[in-house]
Protein backbone atom coordinates (compact mmCIF):
# COMPACT_ATOMS: atom_id res chain seq x y z
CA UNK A 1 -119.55 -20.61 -15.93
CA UNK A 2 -121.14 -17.33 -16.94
CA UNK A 3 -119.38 -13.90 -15.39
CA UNK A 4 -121.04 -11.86 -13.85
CA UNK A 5 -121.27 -8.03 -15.61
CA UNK A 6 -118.78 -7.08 -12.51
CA UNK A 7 -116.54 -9.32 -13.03
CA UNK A 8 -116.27 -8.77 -16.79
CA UNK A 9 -115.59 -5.03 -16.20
CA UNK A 10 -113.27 -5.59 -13.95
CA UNK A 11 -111.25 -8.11 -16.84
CA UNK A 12 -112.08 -4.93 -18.89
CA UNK A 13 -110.18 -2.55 -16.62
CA UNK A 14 -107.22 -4.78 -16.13
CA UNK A 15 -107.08 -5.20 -19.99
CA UNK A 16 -107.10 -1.39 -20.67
CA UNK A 17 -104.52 -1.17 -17.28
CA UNK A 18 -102.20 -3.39 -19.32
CA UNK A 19 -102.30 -1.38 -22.50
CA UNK A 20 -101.68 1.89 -21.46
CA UNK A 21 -98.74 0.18 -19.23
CA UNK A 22 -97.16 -1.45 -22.48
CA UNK A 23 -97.66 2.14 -24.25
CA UNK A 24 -96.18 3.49 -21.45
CA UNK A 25 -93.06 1.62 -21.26
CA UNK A 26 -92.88 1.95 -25.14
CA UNK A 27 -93.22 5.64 -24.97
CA UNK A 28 -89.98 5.36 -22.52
CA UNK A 29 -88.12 3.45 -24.19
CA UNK A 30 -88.11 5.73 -27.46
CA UNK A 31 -87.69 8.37 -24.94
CA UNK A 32 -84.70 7.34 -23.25
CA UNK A 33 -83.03 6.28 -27.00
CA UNK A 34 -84.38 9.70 -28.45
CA UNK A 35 -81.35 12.12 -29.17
CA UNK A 36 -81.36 15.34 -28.65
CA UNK A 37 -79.63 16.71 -31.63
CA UNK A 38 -77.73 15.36 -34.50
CA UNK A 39 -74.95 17.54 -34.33
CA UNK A 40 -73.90 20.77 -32.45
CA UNK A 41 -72.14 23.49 -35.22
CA UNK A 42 -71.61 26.82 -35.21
CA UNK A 43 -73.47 27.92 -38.02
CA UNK A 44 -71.17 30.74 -38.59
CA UNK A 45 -68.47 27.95 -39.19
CA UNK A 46 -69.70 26.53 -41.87
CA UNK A 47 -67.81 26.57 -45.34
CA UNK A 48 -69.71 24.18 -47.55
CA UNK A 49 -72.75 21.76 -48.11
CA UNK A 50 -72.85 18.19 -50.36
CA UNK A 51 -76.53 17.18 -51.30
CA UNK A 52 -76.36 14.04 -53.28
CA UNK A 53 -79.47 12.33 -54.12
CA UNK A 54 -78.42 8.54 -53.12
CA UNK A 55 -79.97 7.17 -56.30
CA UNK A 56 -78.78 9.22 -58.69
CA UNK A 57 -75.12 10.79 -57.21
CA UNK A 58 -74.29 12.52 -60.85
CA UNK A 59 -77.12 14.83 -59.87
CA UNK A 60 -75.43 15.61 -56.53
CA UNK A 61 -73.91 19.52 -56.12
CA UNK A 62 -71.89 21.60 -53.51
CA UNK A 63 -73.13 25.12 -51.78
CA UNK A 64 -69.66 26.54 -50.68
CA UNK A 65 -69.10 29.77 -49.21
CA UNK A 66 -66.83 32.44 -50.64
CA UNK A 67 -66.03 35.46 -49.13
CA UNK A 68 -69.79 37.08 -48.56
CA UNK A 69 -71.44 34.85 -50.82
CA UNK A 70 -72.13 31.12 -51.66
CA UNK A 71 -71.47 29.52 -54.78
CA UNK A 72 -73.40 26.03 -56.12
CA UNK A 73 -70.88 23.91 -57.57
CA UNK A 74 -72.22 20.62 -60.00
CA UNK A 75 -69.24 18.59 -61.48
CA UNK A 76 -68.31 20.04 -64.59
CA UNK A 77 -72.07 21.10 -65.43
CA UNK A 78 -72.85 23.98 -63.19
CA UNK A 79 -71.17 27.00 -61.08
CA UNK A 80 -73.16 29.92 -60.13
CA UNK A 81 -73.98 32.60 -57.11
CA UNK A 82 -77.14 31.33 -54.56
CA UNK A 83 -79.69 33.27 -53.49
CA UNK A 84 -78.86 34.90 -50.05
CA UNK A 85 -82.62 33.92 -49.13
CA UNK A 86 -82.29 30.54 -49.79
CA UNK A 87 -79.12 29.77 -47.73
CA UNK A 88 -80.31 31.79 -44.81
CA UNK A 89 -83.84 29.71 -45.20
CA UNK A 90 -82.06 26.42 -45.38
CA UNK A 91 -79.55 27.04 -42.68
CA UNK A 92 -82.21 28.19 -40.36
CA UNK A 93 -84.25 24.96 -41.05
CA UNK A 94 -81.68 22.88 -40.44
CA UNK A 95 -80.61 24.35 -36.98
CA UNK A 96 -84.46 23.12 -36.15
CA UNK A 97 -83.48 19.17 -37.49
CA UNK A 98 -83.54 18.11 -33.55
CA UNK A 99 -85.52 14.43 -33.22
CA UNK A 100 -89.37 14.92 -32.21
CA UNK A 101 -90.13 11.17 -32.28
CA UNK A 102 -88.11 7.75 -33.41
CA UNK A 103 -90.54 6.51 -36.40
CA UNK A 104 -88.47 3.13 -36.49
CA UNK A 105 -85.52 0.98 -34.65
CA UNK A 106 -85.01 -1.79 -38.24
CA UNK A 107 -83.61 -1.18 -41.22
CA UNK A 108 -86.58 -3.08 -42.64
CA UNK A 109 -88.39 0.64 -42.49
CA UNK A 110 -86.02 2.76 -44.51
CA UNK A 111 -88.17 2.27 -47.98
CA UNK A 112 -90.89 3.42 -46.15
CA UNK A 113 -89.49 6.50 -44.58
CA UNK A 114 -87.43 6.88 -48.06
CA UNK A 115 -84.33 6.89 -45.64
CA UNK A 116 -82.76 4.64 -48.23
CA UNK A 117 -81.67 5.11 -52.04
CA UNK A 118 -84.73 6.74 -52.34
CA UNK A 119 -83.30 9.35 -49.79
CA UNK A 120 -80.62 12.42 -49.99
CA UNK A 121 -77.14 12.49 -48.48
CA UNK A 122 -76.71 15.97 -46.42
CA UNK A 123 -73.10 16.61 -45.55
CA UNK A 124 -72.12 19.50 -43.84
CA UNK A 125 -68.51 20.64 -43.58
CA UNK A 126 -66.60 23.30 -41.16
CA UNK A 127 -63.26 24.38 -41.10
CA UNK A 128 -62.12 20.85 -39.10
CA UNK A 129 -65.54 18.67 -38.55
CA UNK A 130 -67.74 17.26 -40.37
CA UNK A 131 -71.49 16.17 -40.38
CA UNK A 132 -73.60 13.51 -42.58
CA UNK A 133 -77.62 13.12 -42.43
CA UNK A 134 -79.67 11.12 -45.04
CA UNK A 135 -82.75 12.83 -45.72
CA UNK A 136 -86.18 11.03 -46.59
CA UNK A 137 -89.79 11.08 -46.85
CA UNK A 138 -91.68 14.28 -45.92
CA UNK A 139 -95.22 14.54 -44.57
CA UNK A 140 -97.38 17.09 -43.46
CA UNK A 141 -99.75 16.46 -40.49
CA UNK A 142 -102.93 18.05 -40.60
CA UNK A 143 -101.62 21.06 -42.86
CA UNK A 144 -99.29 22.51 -40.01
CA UNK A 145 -97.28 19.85 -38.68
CA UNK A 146 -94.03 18.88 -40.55
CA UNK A 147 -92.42 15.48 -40.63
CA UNK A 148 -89.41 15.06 -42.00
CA UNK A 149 -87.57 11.74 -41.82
CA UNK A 150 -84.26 11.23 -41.27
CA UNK A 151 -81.43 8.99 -40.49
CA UNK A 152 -78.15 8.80 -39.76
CA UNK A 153 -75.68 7.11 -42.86
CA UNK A 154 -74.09 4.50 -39.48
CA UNK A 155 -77.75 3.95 -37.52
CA UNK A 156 -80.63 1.91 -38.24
CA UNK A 157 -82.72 4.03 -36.57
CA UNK A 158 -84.89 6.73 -38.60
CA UNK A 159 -86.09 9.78 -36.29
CA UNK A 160 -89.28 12.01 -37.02
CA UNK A 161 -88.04 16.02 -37.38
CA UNK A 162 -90.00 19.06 -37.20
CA UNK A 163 -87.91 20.76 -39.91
CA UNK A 164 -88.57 21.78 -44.09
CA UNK A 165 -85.18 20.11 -45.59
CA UNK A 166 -87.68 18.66 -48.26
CA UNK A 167 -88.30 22.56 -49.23
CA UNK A 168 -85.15 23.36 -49.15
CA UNK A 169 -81.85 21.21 -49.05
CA UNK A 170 -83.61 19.00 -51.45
CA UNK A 171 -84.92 22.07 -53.45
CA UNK A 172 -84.23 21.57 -57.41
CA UNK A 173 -80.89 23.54 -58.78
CA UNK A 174 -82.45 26.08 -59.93
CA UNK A 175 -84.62 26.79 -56.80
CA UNK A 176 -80.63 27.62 -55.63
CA UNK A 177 -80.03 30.69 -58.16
CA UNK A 178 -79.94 34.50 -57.54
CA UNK A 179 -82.38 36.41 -59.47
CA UNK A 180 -80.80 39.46 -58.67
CA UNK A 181 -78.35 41.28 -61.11
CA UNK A 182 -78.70 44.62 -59.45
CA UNK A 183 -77.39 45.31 -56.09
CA UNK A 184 -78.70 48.74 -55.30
CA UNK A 185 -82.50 50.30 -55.38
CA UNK A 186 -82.27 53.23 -58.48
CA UNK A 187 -82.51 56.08 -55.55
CA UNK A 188 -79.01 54.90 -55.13
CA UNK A 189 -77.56 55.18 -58.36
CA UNK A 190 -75.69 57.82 -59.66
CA UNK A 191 -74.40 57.25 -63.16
CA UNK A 192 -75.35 54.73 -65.54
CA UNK A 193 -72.93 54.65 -68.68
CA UNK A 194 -73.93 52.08 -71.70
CA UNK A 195 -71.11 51.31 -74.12
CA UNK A 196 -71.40 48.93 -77.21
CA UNK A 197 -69.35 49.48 -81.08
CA UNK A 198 -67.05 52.02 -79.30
CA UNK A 199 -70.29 54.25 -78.81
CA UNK A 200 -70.68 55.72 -75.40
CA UNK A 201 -74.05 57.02 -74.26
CA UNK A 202 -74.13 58.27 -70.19
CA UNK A 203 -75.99 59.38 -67.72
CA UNK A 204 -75.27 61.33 -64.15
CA UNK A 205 -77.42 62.26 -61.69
CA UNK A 206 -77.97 65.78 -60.60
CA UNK A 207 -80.23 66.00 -57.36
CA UNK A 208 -83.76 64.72 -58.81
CA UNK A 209 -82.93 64.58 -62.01
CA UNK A 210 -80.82 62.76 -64.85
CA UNK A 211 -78.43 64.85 -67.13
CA UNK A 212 -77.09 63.32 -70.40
CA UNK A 213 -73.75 63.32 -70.47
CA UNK A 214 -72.91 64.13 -73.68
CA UNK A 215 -75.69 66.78 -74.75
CA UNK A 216 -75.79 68.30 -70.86
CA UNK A 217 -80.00 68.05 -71.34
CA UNK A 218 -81.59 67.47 -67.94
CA UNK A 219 -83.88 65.19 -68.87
CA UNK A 220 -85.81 65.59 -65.85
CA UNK A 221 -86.38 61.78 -62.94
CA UNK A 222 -88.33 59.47 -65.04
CA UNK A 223 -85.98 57.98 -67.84
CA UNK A 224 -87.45 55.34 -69.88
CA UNK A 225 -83.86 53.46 -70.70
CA UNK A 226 -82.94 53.97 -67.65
CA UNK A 227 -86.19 52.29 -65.88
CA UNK A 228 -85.67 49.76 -68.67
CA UNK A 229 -82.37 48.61 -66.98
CA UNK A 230 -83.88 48.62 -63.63
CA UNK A 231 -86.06 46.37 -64.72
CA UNK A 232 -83.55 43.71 -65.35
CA UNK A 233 -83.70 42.64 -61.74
CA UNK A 234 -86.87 40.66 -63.03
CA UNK A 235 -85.98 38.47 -65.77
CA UNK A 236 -86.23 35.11 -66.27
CA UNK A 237 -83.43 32.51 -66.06
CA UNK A 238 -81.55 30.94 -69.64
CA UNK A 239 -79.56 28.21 -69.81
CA UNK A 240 -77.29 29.23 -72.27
CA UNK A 241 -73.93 30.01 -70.83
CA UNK A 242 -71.74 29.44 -74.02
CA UNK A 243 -71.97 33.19 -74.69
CA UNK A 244 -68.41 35.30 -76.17
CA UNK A 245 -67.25 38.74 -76.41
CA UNK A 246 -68.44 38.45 -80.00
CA UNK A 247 -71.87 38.35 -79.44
CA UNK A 248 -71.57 41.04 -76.84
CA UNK A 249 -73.76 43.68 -77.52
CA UNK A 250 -73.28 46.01 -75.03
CA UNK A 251 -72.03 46.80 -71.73
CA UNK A 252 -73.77 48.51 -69.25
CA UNK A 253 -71.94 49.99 -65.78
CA UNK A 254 -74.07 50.95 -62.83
CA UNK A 255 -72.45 53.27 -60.21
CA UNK A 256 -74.05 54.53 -57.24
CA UNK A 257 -74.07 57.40 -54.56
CA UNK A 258 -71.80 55.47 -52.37
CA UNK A 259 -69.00 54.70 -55.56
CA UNK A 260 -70.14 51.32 -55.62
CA UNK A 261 -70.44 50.09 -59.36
CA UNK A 262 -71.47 46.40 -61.04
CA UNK A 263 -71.03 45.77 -64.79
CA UNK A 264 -73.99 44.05 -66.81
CA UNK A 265 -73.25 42.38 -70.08
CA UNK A 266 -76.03 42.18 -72.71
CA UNK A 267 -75.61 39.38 -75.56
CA UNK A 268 -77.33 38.83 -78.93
CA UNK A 269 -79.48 35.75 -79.08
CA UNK A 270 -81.61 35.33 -81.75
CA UNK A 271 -84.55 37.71 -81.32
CA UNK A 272 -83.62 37.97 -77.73
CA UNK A 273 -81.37 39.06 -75.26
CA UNK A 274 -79.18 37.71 -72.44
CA UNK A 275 -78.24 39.51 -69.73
CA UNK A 276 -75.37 38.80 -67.06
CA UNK A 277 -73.54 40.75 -64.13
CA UNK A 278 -70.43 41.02 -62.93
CA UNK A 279 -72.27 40.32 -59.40
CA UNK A 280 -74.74 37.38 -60.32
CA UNK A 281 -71.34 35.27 -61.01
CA UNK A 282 -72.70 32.51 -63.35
CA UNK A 283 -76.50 33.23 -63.49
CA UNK A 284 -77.89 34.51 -67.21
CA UNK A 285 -81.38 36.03 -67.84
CA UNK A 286 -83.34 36.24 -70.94
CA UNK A 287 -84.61 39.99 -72.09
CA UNK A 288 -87.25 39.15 -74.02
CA UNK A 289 -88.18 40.63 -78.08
CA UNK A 290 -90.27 42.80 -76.76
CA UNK A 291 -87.93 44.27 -73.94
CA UNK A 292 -85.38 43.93 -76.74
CA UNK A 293 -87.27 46.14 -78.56
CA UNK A 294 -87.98 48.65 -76.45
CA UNK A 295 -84.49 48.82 -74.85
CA UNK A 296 -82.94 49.43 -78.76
CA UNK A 297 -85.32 51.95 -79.41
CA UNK A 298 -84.66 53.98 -76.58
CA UNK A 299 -80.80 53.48 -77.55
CA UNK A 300 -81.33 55.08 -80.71
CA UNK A 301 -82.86 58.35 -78.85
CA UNK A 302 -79.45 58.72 -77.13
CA UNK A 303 -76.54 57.55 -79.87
CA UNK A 304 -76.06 59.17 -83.62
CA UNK A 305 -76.11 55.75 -85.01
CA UNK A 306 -77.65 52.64 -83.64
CA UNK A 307 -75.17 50.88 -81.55
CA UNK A 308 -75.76 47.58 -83.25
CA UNK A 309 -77.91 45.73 -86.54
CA UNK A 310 -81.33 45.90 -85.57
CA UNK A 311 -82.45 42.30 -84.41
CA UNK A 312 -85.97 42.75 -86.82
């Protein structure tokens, strides 16, 4: 029997009737088993963070807070200071980790989402809770919208998030260090004394101007050594760390307007130098030959006698 074309759009309606009814009821469903947050913290209670990558858990490392400051922590391979930036950036991203969507109810998912070994173990830790979250696969959705997978270690269930952990819980190690050796802009210093081979050279400042301690020359507000050492707050990082007090060249302290000092330590190394402070706890920069260079040179203006062998 051949239908006539209103009876076929009328099967047509009822077909389209029944699909947005089944999306419907789906859509509920995932509604009415959607969380709405992982975990409720104070984020001003939190002492420490565990990222382990869940395939490789030697590669795993601690952020723990001391004092003012937090600290990364890798077995016996790593300890240094963190960037305040990055903490603040990665505890504000994951106080936005609240489920937008569930992706998927089976386990038979996770390698997709990357919820399983592929994925990271978050664990966050106050003074008398604690919180795990695995963290997976992360997408971006037309060049604005972030995915980020997740699932919980007990669930099978892995939830969509509108939240950057991938850019920053899962960041590298060294994406975690503090660049910065030098607390204080130079407007705020006030004395800057270098001492290396029991030589002393020193600087005050008078008003606009910096006086040489020893000679009593005002040698007026643009001082090349001492611009030199301000520029040490842009180095690049070095992974040597197995430096002594016998390869110490010299020691520079930095005090400022408000009697607030920090020590810097500058080591031989090769044709190089590396730098570390007394406030980057753990964190050593290379001074390049050519800022090597310059930076003995303008030592030698200052002392009687070099401070050290010449490098060259």
């Amino acid at each position: 029997m051949k239908l006539k074309n209103s009876q076929l759009l009328l099967i047509f309606l009822v077909v389209v009737v029944l699909l947005v009814g089944l999306r419907f009821l789906k859509s509920q469903k995932e509604e009415g088993s959607l969380k709405q947050t992982f975990f409720e913290i104070d984020s001003s209670q939190i002492v420490q963070f565990n990222i382990t990558p869940l395939a490789n858990e030697y590669e795993g490392f601690k952020l723990v807070k001391n004092n003012d400051h937090w600290m990364l922590e890798q077995k016996d391979k790593l300890s240094f200071r963190v960037s305040d930036e990055a903490i603040i950036r990665a505890i504000e991203e994951l106080f936005k980790l609240k489920p937008s969507r569930l992706a998927s109810e089976s386990k038979d998912s996770w390698s997709k989402y990357e919820v399983d070994t592929a994925g990271s173990l978050l664990e966050i830790f106050t003074s008398n809770e604690s919180f795990q979250i695995i963290i997976g696969k992360m997408i971006f959705q037309n060049q604005v919208r972030v995915n980020q997978y997740v699932r919980l270690p007990d669930e099978d269930q892995v939830y969509a998030c509108e939240s950057y952990l991938e850019g920053t819980f899962k960041n590298p190690v060294n994406k975690w260090r503090n660049k910065q050796n030098i607390v204080w802009p130079l407007g705020f210093w006030q004395e800057v004394n270098i001492s290396g081979n029991a030589k002393n050279i020193g600087f005050f400042r008078n008003e606009d101007s910096w006086i040489n301690k020893h000679t009593q020359t005002d040698l007026g507000n643009d001082v090349e050594l001492i611009a030199l050492i301000d520029g040490f707050n842009a180095l690049g990082f070095s992974q040597n760390k197995d430096l002594t007090t016998d390869s110490m060249l010299y020691s520079i302290q930095i005090t400022t307007t408000q009697n607030e000092s920090v020590k810097l330590s500058l080591y031989k190394n090769a044709h190089e130098m590396i730098l570390s402070s007394a406030y980057n706890t753990g964190n050593y920069f290379v001074i390049d030959s050519s800022k090597t260079v310059s930076f003995m040179q303008e030592i030698k203006k200052y002392a009687e006698h070099s401070l050290i062998t010449p490098l060259f």
